[in-house]
N, C-alpha and C. Protein backbone atom coordinates (compact mmCIF):
# COMPACT_ATOMS: atom_id res chain seq x y z
N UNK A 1 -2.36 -10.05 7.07
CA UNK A 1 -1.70 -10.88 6.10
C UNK A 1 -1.85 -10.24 4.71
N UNK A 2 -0.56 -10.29 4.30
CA UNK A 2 -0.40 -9.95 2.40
C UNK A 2 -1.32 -10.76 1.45
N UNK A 3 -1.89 -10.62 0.49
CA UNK A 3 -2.06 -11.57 -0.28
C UNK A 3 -2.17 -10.65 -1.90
N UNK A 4 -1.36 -11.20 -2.45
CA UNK A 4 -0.94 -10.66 -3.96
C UNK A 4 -2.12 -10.70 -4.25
N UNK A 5 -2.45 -8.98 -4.67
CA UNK A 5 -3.72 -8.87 -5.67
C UNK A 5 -3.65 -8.86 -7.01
N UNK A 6 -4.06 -9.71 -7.87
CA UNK A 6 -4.27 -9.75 -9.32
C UNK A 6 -5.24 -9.29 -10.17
N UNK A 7 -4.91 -8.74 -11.36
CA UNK A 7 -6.42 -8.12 -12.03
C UNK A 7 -7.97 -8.80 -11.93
N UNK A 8 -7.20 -9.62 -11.77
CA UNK A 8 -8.99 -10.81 -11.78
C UNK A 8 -9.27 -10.47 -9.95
N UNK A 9 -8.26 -10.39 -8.98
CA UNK A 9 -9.11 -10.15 -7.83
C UNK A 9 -9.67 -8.24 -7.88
N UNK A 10 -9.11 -7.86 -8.48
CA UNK A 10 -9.16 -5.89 -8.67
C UNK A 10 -10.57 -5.84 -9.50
N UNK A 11 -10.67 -6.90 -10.80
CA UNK A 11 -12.09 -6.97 -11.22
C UNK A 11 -13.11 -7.23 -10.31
N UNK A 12 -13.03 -8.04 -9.30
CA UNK A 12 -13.98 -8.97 -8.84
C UNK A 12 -14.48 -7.62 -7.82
N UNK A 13 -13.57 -6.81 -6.65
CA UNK A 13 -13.73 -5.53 -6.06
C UNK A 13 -14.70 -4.74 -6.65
N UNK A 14 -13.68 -4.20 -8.20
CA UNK A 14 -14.08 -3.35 -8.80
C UNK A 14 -16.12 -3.79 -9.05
N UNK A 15 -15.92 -5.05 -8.67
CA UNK A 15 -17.58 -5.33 -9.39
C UNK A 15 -18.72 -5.79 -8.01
N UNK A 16 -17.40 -5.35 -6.95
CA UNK A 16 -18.29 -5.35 -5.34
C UNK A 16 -18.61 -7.00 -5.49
N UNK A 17 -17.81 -7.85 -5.30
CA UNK A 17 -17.92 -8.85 -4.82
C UNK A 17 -16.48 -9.10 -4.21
N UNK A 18 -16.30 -10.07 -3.53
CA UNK A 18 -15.22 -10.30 -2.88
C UNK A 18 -14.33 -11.69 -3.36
N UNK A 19 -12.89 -11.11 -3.85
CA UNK A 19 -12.27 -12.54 -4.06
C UNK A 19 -11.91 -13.68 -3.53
N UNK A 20 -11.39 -15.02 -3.54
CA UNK A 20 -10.87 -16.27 -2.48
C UNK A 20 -12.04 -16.52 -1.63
N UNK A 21 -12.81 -16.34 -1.66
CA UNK A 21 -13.68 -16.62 -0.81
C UNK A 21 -13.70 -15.67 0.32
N UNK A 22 -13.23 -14.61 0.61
CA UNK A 22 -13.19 -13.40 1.57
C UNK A 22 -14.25 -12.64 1.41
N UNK A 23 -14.40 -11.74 2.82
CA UNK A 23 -15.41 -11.10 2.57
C UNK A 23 -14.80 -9.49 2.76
N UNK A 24 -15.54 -8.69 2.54
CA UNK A 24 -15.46 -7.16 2.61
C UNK A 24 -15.92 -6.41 3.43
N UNK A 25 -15.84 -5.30 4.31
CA UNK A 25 -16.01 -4.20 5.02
C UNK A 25 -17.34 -4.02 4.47
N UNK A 26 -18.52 -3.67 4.82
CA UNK A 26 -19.70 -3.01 4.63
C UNK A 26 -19.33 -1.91 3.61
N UNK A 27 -19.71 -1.23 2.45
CA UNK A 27 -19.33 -0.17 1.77
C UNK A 27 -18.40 -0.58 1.13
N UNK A 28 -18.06 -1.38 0.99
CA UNK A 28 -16.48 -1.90 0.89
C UNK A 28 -15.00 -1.69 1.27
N UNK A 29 -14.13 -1.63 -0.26
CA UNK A 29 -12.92 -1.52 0.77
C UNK A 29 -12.35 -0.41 0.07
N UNK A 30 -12.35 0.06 -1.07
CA UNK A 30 -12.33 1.48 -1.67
C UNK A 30 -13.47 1.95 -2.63
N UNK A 31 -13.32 2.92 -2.69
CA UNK A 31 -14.57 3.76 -4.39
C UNK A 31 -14.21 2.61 -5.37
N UNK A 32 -14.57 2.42 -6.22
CA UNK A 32 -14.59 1.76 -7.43
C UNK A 32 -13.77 2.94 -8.45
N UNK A 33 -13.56 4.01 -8.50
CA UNK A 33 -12.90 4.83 -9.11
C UNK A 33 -11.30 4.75 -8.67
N UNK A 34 -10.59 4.34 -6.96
CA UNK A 34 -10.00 4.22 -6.53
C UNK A 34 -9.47 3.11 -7.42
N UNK A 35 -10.06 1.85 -7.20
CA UNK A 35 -10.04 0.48 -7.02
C UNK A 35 -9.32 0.25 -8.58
N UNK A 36 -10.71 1.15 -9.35
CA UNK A 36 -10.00 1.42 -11.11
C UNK A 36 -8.60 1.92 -11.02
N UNK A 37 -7.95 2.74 -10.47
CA UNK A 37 -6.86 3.79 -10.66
C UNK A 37 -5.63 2.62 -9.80
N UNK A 38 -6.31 2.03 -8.66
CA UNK A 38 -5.10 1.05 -8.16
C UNK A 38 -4.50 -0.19 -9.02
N UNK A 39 -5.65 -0.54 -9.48
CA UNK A 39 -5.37 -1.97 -10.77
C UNK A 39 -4.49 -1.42 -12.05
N UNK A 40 -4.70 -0.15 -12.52
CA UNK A 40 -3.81 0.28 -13.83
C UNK A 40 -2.17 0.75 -13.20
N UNK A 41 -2.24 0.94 -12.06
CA UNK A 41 -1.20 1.61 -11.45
C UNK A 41 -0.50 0.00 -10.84
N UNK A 42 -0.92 -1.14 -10.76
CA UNK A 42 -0.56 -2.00 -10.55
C UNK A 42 -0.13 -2.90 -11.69
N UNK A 43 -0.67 -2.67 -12.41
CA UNK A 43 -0.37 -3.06 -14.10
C UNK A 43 0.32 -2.46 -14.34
N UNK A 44 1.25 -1.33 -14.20
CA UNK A 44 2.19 -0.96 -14.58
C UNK A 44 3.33 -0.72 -14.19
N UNK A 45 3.45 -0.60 -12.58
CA UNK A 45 4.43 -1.32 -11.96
C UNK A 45 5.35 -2.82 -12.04
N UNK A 46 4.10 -3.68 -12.69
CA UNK A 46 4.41 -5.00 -12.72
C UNK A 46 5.19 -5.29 -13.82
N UNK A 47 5.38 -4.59 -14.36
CA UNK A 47 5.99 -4.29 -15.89
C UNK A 47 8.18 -4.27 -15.06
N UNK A 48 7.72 -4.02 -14.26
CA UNK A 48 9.47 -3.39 -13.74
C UNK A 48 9.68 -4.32 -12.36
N UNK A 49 8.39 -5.09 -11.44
CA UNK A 49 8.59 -5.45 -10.37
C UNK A 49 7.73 -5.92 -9.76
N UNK A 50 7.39 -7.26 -9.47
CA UNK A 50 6.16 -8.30 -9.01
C UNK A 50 6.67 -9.19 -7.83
N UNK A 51 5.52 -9.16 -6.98
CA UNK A 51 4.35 -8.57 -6.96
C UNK A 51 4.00 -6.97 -6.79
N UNK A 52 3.23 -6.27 -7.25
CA UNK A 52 3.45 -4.58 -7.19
C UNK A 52 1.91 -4.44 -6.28
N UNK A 53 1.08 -5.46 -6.01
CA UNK A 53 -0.24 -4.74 -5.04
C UNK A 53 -0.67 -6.22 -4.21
N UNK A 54 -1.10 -5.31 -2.93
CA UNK A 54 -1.33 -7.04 -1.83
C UNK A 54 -2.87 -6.63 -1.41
N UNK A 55 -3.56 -7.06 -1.52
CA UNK A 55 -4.90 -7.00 -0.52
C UNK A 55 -3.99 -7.36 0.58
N UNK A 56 -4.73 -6.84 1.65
CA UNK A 56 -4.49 -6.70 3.34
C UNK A 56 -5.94 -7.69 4.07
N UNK A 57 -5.49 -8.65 3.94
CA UNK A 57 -6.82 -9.57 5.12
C UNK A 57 -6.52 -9.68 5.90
N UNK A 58 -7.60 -9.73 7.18
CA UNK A 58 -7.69 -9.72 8.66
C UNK A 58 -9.28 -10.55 9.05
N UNK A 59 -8.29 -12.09 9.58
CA UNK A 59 -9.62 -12.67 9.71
C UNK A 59 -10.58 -12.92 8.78
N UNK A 60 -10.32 -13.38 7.71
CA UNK A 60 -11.05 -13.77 6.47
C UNK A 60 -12.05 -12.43 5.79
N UNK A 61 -11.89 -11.28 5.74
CA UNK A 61 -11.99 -10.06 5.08
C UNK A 61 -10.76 -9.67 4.47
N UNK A 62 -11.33 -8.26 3.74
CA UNK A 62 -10.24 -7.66 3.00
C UNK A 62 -10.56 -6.24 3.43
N UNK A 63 -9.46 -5.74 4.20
CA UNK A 63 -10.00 -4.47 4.98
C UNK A 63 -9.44 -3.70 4.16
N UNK A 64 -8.62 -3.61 3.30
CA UNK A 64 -7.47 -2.68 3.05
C UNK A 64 -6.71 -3.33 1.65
N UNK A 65 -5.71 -2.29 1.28
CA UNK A 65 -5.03 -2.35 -0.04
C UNK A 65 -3.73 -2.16 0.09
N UNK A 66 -2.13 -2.98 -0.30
CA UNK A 66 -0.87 -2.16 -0.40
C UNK A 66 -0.31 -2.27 -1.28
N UNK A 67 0.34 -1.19 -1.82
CA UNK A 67 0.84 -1.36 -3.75
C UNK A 67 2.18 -0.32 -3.72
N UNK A 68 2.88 -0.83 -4.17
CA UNK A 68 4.13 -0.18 -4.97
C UNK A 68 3.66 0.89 -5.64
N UNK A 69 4.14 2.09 -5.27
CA UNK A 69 3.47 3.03 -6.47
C UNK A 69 4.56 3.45 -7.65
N UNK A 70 5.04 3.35 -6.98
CA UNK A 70 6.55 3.41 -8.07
C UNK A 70 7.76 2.82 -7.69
N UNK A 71 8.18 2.08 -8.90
CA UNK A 71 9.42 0.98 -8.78
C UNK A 71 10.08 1.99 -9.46
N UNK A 72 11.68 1.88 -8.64
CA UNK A 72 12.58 2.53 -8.65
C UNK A 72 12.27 3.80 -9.31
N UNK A 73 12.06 4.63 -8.43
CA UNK A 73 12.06 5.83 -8.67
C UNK A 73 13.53 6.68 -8.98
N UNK A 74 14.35 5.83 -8.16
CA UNK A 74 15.85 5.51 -7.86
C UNK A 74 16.50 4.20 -7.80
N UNK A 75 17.70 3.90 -8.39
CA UNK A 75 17.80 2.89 -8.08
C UNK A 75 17.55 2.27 -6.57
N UNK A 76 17.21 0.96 -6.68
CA UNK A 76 17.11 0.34 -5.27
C UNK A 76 16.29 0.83 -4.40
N UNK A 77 14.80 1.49 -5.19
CA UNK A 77 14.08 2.02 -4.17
C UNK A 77 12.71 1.55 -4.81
N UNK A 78 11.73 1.40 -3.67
CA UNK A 78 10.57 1.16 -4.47
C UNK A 78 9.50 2.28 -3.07
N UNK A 79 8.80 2.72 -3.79
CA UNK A 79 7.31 3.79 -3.11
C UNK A 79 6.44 2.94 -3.01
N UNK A 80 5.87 2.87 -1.92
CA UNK A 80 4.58 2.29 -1.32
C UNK A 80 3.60 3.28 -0.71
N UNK A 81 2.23 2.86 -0.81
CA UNK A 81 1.27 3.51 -0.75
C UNK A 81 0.29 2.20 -0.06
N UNK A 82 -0.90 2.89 0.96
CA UNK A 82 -1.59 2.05 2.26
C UNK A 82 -2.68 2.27 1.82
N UNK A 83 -4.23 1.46 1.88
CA UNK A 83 -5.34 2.08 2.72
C UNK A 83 -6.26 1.17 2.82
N UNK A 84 -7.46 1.70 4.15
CA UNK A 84 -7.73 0.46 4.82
C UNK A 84 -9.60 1.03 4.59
N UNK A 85 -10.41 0.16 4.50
CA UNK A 85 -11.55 0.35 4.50
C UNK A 85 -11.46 1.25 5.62
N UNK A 86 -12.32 2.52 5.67
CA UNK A 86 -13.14 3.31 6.42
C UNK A 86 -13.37 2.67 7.61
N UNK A 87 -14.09 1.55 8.02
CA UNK A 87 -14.37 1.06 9.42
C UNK A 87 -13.82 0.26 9.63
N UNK A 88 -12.29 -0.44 8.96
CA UNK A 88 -11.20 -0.81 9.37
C UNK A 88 -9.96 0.09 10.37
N UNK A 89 -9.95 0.92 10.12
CA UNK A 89 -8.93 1.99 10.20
C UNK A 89 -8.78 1.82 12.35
N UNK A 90 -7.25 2.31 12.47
CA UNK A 90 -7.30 2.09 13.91
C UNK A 90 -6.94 1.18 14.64
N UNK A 91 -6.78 -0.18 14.11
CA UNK A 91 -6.98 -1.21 14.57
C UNK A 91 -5.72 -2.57 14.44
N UNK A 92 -4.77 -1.54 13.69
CA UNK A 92 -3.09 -2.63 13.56
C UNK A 92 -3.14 -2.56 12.42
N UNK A 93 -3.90 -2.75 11.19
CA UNK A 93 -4.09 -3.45 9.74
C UNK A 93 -2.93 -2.95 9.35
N UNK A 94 -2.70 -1.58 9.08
CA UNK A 94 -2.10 -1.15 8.16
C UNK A 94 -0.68 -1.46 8.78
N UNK A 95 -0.06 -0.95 10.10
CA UNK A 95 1.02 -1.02 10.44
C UNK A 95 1.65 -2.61 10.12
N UNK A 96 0.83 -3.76 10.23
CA UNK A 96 1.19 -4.96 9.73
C UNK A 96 1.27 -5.16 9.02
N UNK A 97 0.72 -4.38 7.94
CA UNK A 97 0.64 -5.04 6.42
C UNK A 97 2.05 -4.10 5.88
N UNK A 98 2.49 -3.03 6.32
CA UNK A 98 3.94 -2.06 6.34
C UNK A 98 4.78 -3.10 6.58
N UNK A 99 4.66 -3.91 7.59
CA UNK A 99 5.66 -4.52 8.20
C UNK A 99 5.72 -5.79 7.23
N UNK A 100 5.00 -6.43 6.78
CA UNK A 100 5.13 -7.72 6.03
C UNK A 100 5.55 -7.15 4.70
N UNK A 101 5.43 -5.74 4.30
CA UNK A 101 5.81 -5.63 2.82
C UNK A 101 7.36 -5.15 2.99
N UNK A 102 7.37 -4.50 4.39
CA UNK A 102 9.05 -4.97 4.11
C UNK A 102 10.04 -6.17 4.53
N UNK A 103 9.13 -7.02 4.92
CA UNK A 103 9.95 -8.46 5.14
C UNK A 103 9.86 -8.60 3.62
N UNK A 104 8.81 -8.42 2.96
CA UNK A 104 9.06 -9.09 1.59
C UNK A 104 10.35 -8.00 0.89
N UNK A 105 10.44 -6.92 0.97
CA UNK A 105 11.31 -6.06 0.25
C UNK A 105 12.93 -6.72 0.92
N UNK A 106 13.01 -7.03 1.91
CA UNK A 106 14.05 -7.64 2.01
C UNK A 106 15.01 -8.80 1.58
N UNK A 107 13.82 -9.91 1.12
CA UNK A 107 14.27 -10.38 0.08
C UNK A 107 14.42 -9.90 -1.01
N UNK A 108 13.52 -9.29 -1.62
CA UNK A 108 13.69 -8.51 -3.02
C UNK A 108 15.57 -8.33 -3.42
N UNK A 109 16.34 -8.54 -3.66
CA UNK A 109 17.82 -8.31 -4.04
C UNK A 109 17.80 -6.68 -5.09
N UNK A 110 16.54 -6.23 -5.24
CA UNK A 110 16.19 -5.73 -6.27
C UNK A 110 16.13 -3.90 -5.28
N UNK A 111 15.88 -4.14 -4.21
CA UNK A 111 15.29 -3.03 -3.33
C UNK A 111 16.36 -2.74 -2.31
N UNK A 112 16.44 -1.99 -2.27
CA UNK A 112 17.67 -1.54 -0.75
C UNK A 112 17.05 -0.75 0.20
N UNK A 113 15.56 0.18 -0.36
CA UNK A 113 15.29 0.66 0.56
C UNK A 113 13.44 1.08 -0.10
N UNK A 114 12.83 1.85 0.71
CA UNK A 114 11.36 1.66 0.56
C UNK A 114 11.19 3.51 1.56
N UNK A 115 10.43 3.73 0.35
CA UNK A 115 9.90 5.19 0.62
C UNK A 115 8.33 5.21 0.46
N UNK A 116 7.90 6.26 1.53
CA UNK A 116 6.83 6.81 1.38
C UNK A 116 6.70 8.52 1.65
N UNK A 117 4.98 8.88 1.08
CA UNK A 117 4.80 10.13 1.75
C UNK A 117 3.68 9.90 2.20
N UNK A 118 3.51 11.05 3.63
CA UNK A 118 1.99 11.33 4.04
C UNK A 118 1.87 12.75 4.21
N UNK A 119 0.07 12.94 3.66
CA UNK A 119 -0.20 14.07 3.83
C UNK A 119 0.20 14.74 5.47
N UNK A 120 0.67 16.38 5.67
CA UNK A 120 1.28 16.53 6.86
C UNK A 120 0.15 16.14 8.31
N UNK A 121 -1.00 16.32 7.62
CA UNK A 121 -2.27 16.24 8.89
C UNK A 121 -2.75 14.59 9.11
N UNK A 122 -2.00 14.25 8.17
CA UNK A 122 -2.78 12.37 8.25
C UNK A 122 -1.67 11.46 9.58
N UNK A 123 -1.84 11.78 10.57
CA UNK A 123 -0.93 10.98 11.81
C UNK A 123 -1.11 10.10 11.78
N UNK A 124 -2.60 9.25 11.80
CA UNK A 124 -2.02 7.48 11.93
C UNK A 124 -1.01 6.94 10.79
N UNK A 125 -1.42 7.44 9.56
CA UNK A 125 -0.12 7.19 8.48
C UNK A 125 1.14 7.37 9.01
N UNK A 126 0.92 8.65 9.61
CA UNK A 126 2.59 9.10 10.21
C UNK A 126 3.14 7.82 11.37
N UNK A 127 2.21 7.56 12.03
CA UNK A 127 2.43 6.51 12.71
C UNK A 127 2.84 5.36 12.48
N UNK A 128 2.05 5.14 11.46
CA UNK A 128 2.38 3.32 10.93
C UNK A 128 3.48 3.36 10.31
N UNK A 129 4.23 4.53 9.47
CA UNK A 129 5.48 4.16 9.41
C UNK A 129 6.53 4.34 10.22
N UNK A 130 5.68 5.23 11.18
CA UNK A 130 7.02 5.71 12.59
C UNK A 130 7.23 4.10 12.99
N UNK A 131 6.00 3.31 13.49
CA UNK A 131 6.31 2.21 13.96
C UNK A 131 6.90 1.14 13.10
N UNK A 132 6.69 1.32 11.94
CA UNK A 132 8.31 0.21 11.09
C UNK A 132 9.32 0.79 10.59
N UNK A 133 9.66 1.56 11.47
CA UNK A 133 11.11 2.15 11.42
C UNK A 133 11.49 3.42 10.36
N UNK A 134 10.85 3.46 9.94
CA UNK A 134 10.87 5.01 8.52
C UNK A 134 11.22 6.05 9.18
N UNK A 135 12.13 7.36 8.78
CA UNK A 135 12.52 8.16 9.08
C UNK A 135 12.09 9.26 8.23
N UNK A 136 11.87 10.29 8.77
CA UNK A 136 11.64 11.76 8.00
C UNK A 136 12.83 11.57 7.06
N UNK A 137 12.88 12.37 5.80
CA UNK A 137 13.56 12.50 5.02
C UNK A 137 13.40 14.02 4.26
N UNK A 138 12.39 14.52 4.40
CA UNK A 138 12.40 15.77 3.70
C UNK A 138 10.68 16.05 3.66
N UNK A 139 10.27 17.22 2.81
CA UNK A 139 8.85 17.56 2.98
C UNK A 139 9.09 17.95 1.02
N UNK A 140 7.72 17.96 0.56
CA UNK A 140 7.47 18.22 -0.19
C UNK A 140 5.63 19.24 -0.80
N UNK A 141 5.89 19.88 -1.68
CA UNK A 141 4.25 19.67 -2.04
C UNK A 141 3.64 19.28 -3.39
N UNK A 142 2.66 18.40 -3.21
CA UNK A 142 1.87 17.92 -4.31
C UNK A 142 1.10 18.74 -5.21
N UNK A 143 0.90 18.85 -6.02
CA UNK A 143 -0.41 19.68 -7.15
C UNK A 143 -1.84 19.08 -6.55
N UNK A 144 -1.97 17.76 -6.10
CA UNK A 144 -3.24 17.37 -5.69
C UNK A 144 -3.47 17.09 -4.49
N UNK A 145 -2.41 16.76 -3.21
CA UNK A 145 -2.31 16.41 -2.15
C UNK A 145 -2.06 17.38 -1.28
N UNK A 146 -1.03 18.51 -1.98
CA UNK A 146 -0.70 19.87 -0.90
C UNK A 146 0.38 19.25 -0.57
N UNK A 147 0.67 19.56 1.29
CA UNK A 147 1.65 19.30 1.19
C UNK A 147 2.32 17.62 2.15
N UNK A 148 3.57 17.56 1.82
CA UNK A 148 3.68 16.19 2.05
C UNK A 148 4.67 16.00 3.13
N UNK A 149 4.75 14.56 4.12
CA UNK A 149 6.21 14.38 4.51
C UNK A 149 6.33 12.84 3.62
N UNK A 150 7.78 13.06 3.67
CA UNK A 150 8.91 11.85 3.11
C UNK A 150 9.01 11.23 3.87
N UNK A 151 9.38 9.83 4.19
CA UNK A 151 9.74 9.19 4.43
C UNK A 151 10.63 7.93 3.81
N UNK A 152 11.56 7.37 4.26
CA UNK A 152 12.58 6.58 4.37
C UNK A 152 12.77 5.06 4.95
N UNK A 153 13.00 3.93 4.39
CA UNK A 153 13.56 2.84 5.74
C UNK A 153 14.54 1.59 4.24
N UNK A 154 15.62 1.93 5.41
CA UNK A 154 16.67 1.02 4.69
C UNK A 154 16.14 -0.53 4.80
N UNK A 155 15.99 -1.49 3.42
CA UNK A 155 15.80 -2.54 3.88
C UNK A 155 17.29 -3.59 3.74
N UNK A 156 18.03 -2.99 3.06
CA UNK A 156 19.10 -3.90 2.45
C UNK A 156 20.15 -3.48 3.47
């Protein structure tokens, strides 16, 4: 399940406690350097398109994170970006939480379609969007990531 993350729940992480009354993965659910870099990157998305970041709960935890990384990069497109606590991973989270952010992009009137990339060696990524329908679209390489695949999925 989605649940819109807000700066006050990104503080509460960022300060290793858990928001709504949820609990967290042992270690938690990202670095605190992460957690910092997801909240400003969510603050500024929100500026163009809200909600822009969901905590991912499973069973009253918060295994995981999903955020818009960039609104319209193009028109009618918005970039999404996944990740799941360390001893979450494996286990459905992410592919569901893909799948509920594009039921929500479908309403969006705002979105026609939803892109991602994964690093070329990261397969369950490759997976979780193989399984909600995303299509190769091209390859790229990053300055910090190396190199990448594209991905694609029409929501409109």
């Amino acid at each position: 399940m989605l649940v819109e993350a807000t700066d006050d729940h990104f503080a509460a992480l960022i300060a290793g406690a858990a928001p709504l009354g949820l609990q967290v993965p042992d270690g938690g659910v990202e670095a605190v350097e992460v957690l910092q870099m997801l909240q400003g990157l969510a603050q500024s998305v929100r500026q163009e398109i809200s909600p822009a970041s969901w905590l991912i709960v499973a069973d009253g935890e918060i295994v995981g994170l999903c955020s818009i990384t960039k609104a319209f990069p193009t028109p009618g497109t918005v970039e999404i970006g996944y990740g799941l606590a360390q001893t979450r991973r494996g286990r459905g989270h992410a592919a569901a939480a893909v799948a509920e952010l594009l039921d929500w992009a479908r309403s969006e009137k705002r979105v026609a379609a939803v892109v991602a990339d994964t690093a070329v060696d990261n397969l369950p990524s490759q997976r979780v969007l193989e399984r909600n329908g995303f299509i190769r679209v091209g390859g790229r390489i990053d300055a910090e990531d190396g190199p990448l695949i594209c991905w694609r999925r029409e929501v409109a």
